[in-house]
Protein backbone atom coordinates (compact mmCIF):
# COMPACT_ATOMS: atom_id res chain seq x y z
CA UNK A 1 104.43 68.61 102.85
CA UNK A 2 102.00 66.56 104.54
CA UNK A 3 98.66 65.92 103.45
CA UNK A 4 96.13 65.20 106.34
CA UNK A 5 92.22 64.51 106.27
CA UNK A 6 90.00 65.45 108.78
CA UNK A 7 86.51 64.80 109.13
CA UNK A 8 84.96 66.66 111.84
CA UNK A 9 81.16 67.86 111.45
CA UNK A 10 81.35 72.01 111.02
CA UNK A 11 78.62 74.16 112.51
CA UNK A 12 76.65 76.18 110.09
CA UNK A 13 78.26 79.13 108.73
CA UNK A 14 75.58 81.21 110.11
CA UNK A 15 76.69 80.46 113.36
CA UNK A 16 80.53 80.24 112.87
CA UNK A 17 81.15 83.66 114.09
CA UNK A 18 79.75 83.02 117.88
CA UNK A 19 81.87 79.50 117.68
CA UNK A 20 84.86 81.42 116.40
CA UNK A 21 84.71 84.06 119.52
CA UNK A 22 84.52 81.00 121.34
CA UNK A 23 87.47 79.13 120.06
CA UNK A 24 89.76 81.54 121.54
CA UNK A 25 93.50 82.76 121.00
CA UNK A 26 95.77 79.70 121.26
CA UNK A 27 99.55 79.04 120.43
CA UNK A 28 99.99 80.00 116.82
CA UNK A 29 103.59 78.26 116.22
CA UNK A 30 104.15 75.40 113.95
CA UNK A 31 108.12 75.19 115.25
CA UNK A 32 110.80 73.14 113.03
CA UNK A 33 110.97 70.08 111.30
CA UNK A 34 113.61 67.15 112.42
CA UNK A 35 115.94 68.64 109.27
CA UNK A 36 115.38 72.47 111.30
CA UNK A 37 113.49 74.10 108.71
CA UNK A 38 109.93 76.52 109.90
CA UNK A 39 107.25 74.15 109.99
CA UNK A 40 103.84 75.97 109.20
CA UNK A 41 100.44 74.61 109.31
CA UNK A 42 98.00 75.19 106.22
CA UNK A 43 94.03 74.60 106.59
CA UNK A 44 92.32 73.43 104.03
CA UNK A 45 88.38 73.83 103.67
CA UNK A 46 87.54 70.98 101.11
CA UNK A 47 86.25 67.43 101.37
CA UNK A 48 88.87 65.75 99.31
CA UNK A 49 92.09 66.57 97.48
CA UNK A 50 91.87 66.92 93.78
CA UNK A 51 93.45 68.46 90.96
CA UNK A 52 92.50 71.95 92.01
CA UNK A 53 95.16 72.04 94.51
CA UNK A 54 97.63 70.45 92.47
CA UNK A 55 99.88 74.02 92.41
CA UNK A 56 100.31 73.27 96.41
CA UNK A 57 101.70 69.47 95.53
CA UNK A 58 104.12 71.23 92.92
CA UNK A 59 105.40 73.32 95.31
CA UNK A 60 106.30 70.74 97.61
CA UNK A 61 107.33 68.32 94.58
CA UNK A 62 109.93 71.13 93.03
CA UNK A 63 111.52 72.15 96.14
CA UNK A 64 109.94 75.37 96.51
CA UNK A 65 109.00 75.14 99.98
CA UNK A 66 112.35 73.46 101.21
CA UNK A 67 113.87 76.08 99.12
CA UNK A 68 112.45 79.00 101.49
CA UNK A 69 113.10 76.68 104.11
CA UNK A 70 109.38 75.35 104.98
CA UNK A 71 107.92 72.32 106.05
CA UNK A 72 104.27 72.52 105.15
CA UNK A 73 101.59 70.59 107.08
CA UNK A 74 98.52 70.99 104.68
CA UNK A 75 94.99 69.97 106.77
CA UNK A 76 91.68 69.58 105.31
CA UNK A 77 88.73 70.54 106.90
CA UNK A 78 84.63 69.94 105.97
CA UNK A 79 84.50 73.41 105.51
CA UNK A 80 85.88 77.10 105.11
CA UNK A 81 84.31 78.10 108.19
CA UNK A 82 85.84 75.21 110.53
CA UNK A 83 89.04 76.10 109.08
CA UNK A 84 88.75 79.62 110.31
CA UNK A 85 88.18 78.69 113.84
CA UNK A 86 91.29 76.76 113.60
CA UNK A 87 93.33 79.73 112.74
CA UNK A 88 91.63 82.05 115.51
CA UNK A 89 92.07 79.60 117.67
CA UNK A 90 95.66 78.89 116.91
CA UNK A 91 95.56 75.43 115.41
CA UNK A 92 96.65 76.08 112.19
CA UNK A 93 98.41 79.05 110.96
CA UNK A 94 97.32 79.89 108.08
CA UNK A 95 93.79 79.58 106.35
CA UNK A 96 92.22 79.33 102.62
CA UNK A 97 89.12 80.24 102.84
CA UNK A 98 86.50 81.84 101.21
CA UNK A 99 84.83 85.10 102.87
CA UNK A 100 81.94 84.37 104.17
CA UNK A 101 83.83 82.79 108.03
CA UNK A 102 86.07 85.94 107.83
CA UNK A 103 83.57 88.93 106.78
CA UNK A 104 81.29 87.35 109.35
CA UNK A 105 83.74 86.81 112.05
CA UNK A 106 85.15 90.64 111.84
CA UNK A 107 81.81 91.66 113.00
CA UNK A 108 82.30 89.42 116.40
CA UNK A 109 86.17 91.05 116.26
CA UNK A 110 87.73 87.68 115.46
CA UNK A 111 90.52 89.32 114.01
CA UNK A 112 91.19 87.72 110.41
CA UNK A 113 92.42 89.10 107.73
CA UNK A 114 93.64 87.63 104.10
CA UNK A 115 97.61 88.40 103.19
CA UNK A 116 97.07 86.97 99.28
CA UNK A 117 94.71 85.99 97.00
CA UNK A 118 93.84 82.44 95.43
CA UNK A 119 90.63 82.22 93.99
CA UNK A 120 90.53 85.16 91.49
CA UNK A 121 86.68 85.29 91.81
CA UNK A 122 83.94 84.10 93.59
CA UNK A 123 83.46 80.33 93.45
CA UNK A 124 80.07 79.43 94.41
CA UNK A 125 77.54 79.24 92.31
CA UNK A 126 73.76 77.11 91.63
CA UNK A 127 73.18 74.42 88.60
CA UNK A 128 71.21 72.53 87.52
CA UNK A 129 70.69 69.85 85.02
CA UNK A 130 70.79 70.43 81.28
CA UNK A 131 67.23 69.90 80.58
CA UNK A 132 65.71 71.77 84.25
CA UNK A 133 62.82 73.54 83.99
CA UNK A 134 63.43 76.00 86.67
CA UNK A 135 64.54 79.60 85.21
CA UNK A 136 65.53 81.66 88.52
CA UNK A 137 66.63 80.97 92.07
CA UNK A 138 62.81 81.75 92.93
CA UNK A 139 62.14 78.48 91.09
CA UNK A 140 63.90 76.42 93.97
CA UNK A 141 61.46 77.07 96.10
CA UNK A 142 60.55 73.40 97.45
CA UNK A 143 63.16 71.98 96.05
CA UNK A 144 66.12 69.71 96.43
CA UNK A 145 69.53 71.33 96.57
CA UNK A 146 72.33 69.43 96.10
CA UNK A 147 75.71 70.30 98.88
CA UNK A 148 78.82 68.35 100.03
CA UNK A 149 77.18 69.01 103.39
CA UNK A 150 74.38 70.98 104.69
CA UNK A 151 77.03 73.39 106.81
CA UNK A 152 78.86 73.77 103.69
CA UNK A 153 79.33 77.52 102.32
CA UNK A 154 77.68 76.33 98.92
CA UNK A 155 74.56 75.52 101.65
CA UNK A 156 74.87 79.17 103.05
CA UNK A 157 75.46 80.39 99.32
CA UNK A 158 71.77 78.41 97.92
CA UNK A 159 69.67 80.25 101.02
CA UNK A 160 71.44 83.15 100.44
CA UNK A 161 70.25 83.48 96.86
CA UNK A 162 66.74 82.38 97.79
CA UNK A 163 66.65 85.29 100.60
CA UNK A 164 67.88 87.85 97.74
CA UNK A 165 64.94 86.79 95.67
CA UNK A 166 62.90 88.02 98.67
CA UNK A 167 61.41 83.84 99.65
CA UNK A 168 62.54 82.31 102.40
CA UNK A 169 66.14 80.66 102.66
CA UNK A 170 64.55 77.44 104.12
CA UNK A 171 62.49 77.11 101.78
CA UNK A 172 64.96 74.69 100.02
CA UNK A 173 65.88 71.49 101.19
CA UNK A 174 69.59 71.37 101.00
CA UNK A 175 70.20 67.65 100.68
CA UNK A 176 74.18 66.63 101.20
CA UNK A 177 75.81 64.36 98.27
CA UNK A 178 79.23 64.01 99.33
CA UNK A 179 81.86 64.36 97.04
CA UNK A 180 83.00 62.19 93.55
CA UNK A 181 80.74 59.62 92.38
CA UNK A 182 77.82 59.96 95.50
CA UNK A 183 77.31 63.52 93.42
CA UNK A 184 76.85 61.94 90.00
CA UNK A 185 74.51 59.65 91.14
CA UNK A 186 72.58 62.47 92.67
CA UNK A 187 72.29 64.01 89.73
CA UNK A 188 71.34 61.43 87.27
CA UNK A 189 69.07 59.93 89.66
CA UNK A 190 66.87 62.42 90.14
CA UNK A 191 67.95 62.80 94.24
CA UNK A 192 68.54 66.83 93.43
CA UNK A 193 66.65 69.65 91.24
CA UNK A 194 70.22 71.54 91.44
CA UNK A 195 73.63 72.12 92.89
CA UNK A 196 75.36 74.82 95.27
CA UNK A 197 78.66 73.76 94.99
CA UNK A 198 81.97 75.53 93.83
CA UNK A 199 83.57 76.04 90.27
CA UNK A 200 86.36 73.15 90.24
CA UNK A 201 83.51 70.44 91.88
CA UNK A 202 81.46 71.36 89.00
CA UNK A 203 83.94 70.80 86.68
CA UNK A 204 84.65 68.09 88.36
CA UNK A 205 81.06 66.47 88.06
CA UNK A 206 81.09 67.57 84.04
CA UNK A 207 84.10 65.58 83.86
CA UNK A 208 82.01 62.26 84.95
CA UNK A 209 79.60 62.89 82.55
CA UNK A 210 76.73 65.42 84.21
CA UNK A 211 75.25 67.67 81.94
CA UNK A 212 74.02 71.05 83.76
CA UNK A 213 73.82 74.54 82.69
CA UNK A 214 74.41 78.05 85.54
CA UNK A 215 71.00 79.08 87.27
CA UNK A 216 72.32 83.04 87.63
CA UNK A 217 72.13 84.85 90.78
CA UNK A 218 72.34 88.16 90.09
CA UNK A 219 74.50 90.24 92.35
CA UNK A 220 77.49 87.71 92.84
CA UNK A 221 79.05 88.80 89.24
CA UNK A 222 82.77 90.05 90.08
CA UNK A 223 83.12 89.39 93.90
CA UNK A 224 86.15 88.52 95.82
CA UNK A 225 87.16 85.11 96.33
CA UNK A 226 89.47 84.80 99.33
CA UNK A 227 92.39 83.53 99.69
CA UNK A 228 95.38 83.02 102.71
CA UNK A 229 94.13 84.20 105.86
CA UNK A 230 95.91 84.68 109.60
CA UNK A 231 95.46 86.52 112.84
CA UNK A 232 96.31 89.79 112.57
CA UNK A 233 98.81 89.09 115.48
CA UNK A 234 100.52 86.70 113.24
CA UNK A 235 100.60 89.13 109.93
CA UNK A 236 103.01 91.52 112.29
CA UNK A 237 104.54 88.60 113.53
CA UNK A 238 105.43 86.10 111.24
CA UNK A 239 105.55 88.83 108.55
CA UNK A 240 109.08 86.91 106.43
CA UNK A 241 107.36 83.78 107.22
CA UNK A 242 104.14 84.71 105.03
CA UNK A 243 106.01 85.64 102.39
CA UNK A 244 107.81 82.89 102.19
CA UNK A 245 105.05 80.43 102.40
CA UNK A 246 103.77 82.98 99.81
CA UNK A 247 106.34 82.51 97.03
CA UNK A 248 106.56 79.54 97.53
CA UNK A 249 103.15 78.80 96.43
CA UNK A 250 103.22 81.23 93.77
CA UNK A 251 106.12 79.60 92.31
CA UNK A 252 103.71 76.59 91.89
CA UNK A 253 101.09 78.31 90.31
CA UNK A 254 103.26 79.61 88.01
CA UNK A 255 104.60 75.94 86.95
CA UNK A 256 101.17 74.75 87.11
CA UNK A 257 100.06 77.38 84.66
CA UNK A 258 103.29 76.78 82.06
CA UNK A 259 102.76 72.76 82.44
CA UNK A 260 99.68 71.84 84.06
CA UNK A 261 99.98 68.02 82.62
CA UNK A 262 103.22 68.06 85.21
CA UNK A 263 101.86 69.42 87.75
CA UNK A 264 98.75 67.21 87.99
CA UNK A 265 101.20 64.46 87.63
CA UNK A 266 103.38 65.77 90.71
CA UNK A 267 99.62 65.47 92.37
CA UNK A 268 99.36 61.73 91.74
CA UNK A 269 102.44 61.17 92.98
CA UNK A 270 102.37 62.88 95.99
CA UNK A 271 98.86 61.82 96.83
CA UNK A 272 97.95 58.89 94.60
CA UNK A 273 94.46 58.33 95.66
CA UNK A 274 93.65 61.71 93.02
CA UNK A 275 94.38 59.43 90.29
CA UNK A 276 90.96 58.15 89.64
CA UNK A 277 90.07 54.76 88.45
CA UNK A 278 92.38 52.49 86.77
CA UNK A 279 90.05 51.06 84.57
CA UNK A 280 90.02 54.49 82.82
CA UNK A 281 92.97 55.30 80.55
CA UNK A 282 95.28 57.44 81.85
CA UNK A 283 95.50 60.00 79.54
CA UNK A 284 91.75 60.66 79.38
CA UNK A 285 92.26 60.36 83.52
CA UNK A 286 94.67 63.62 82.94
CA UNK A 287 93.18 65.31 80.28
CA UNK A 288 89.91 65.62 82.98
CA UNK A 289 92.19 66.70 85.66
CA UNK A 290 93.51 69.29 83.59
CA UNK A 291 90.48 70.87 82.67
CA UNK A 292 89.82 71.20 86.76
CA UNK A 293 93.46 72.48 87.27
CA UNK A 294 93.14 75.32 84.51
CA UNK A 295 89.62 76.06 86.27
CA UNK A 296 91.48 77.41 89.21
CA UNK A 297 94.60 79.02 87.03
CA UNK A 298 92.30 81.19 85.49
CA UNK A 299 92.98 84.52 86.29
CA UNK A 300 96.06 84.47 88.70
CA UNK A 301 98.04 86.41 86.75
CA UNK A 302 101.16 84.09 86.10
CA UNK A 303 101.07 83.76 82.38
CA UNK A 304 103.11 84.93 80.27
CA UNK A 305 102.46 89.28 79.84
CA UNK A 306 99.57 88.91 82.57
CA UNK A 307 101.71 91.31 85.04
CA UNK A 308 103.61 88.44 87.09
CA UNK A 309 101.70 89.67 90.40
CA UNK A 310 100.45 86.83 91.97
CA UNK A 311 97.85 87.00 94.81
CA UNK A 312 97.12 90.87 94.61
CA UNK A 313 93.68 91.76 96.28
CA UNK A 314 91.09 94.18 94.21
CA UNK A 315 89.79 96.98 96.88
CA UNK A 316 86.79 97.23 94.37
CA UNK A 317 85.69 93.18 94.69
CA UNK A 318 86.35 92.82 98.34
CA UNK A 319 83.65 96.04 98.80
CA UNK A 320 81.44 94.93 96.61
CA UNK A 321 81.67 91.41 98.26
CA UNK A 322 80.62 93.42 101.62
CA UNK A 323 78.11 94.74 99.74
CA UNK A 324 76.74 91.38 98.60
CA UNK A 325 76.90 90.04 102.41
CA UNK A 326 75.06 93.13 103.66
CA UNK A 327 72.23 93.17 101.14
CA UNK A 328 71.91 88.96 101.57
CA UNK A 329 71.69 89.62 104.93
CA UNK A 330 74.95 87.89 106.25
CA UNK A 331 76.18 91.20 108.06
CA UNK A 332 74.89 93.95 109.54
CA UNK A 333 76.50 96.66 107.63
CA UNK A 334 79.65 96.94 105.50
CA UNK A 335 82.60 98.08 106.86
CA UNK A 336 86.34 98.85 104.99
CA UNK A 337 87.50 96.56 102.80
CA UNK A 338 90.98 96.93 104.02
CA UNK A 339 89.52 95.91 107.31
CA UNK A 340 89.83 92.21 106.16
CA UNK A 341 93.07 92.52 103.80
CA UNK A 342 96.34 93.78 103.52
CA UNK A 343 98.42 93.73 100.21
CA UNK A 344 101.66 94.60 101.87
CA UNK A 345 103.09 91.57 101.31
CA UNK A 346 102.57 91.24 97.29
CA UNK A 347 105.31 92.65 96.17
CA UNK A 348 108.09 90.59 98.31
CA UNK A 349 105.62 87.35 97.33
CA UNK A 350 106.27 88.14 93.84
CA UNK A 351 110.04 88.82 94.14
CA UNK A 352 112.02 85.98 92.00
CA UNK A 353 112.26 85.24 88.15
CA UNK A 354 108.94 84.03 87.00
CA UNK A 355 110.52 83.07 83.58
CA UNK A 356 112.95 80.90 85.22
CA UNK A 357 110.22 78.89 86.78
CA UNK A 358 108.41 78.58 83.15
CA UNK A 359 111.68 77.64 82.00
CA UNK A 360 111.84 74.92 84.23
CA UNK A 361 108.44 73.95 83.75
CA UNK A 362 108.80 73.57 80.53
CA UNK A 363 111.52 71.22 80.54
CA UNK A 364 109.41 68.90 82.98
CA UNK A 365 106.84 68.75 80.25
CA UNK A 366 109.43 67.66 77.79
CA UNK A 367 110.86 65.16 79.80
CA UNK A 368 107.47 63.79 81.01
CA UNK A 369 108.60 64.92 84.42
């Protein structure tokens, strides 16, 4: 698996359904590796790596890709919505990403649609410090909101809340901060009244020492949270290689979740730089990353008696995630939620022994492996 960075400036997500149209329907074919095995290319929509994504290094690290006979090129991009231009226009093959770029671009007929779920819930939500005096989103009015950068979906998420609370959405200042320690000094300084950012950044920032509490915005409680989208073209197309790239993956979530001390340590060594600081001890280096890593397990359905059905979509979160996007504004009008997913894939995703991977899991963690 390679792990590549880019750093590209993304347009705002308001306008990434235009650009998307624009972008085209390029060559969608990752081809083979040197050793001949189906090379596919993942997007990314995050500023750095972290432990968050360590179930994609475990993967990699435990043979699970090579074993369904994948190379895996894993990109990162500024933001969700860049990454789904890449995938419409054929640059990568498949994209996680959140649904705002792919409920927006079905309205210009861009043609995405999610195969599997990753985040069990929707991810972006407004802090602020522990001892703020503002009560509601309407408080923000005027003030400084804290992104990884203004085109960022936690941008489009802080407007949209301000435009539900009937004020207008530029009436914050969204005011980017960058990821890791350029956010903590944000904070404590004063820079920012509050934060739009996304559940494992937050923990993230808690783990450095930022005290903040949720500023609610009602309306966003139980919405879908995206997940692995293609071309529809593709979903016909590369149907066994989906699932493969599929199970795969949730073979790695389901080590993560039985030992996720291992798999944040198949992170580091796959991409070191996640580490952190050496002049903090390790094990309070891991214990932090571990809190971020069980952030995203939470709720995939991979522990033990939780159904082993990885990456299933609710019909019920996606609509009511439509819903959301129509009343903020974001769309037009709703339109079916199985417009924009499929779940036909699920059940050959899910098809090997899920206690055999906790078994083996759980001998890493004994070994320190």
């Amino acid at each position: 698996m390679k792990l590549n960075g880019h750093r590209r400036p993304a347009p705002l997500v308001a306008l990434a359904a235009a650009a998307l149209v624009l972008a085209g329907c390029g060559g969608s074919s990752g081809g083979e590796s040197a050793d001949g095995r189906d090379r596919i290319r993942l997007g990314i929509g995050s500023p750095s790596w972290n432990a968050g994504y360590a179930t994609l290094a475990v993967s990699e690290a435990r043979g699970y890709f090579a074993k369904e006979n994948l190379d895996v090129d894993v990109q990162l991009f500024p933001s969700g919505t860049q990454v789904a231009q890449q995938v419409v226009s054929g640059q990568i093959d498949v994209g996680l990403v959140t649904p705002e770029p792919v409920v927006i671009g079905h309205t210009k007929n861009t043609g995405l649609t999610y195969f599997a779920q990753y985040w069990t819930r929707w991810i972006y939500s407004l802090k602020i410090p522990e001892n703020s005096s503002i009560t509601s989103p309407a408080d923000l009015k005027g003030k400084r909101v804290g992104v990884t950068a203004v085109a960022s979906s936690g941008g489009t998420f802080a407007r949209t809340a301000m435009k539900m609370q009937g004020l207008d959405p530029e009436s914050v200042k969204l005011v980017p901060i960058g990821a890791g320690a350029e956010q903590l000094n944000a904070i404590k300084s004063g820079k920012v009244d509050a934060l739009a950012l996304w559940d494992t950044q937050y923990q993230i920032v808690e783990n450095s020492g930022a005290k903040l509490k949720p500023l609610p915005v009602p309306g966003t409680e139980n919405l879908f949270g995206g997940g692995f989208a293609v071309r529809k073209d593709d979903l016909r197309k590369k149907q066994d290689l989906l699932v493969r790239l599929g199970r795969a993956f949730a073979k790695g979530v389901a080590f993560s979740e039985a030992a996720p001390e291992a798999a944040v340590g198949d992170l580091w060594k796959l991409h070191p730089e996640t580490k952190g600081a050496s002049s903090i001890p390790e094990d309070q280096l891991l214990a932090g990353q571990v809190k971020v890593l069980k952030v995203r397990l939470d709720g995939q359905k991979v522990g033990p008696g939780e159904g082993d059905r990885w990456g299933a979509i609710d019909p019920a979160a996606v609509t009511g995630t439509l819903r959301f996007m129509t009343t903020a504004g974001l769309i037009d009008k709703e339109f079916p939620a199985t417009d924009i997913y499929t779940d036909d894939l699920i059940a050959k995703i899910n098809a090997f022994s899920y206690d055999e991977v906790r078994t083996e899991a759980k001998k890493a963690a004994s070994h320190g492996a």
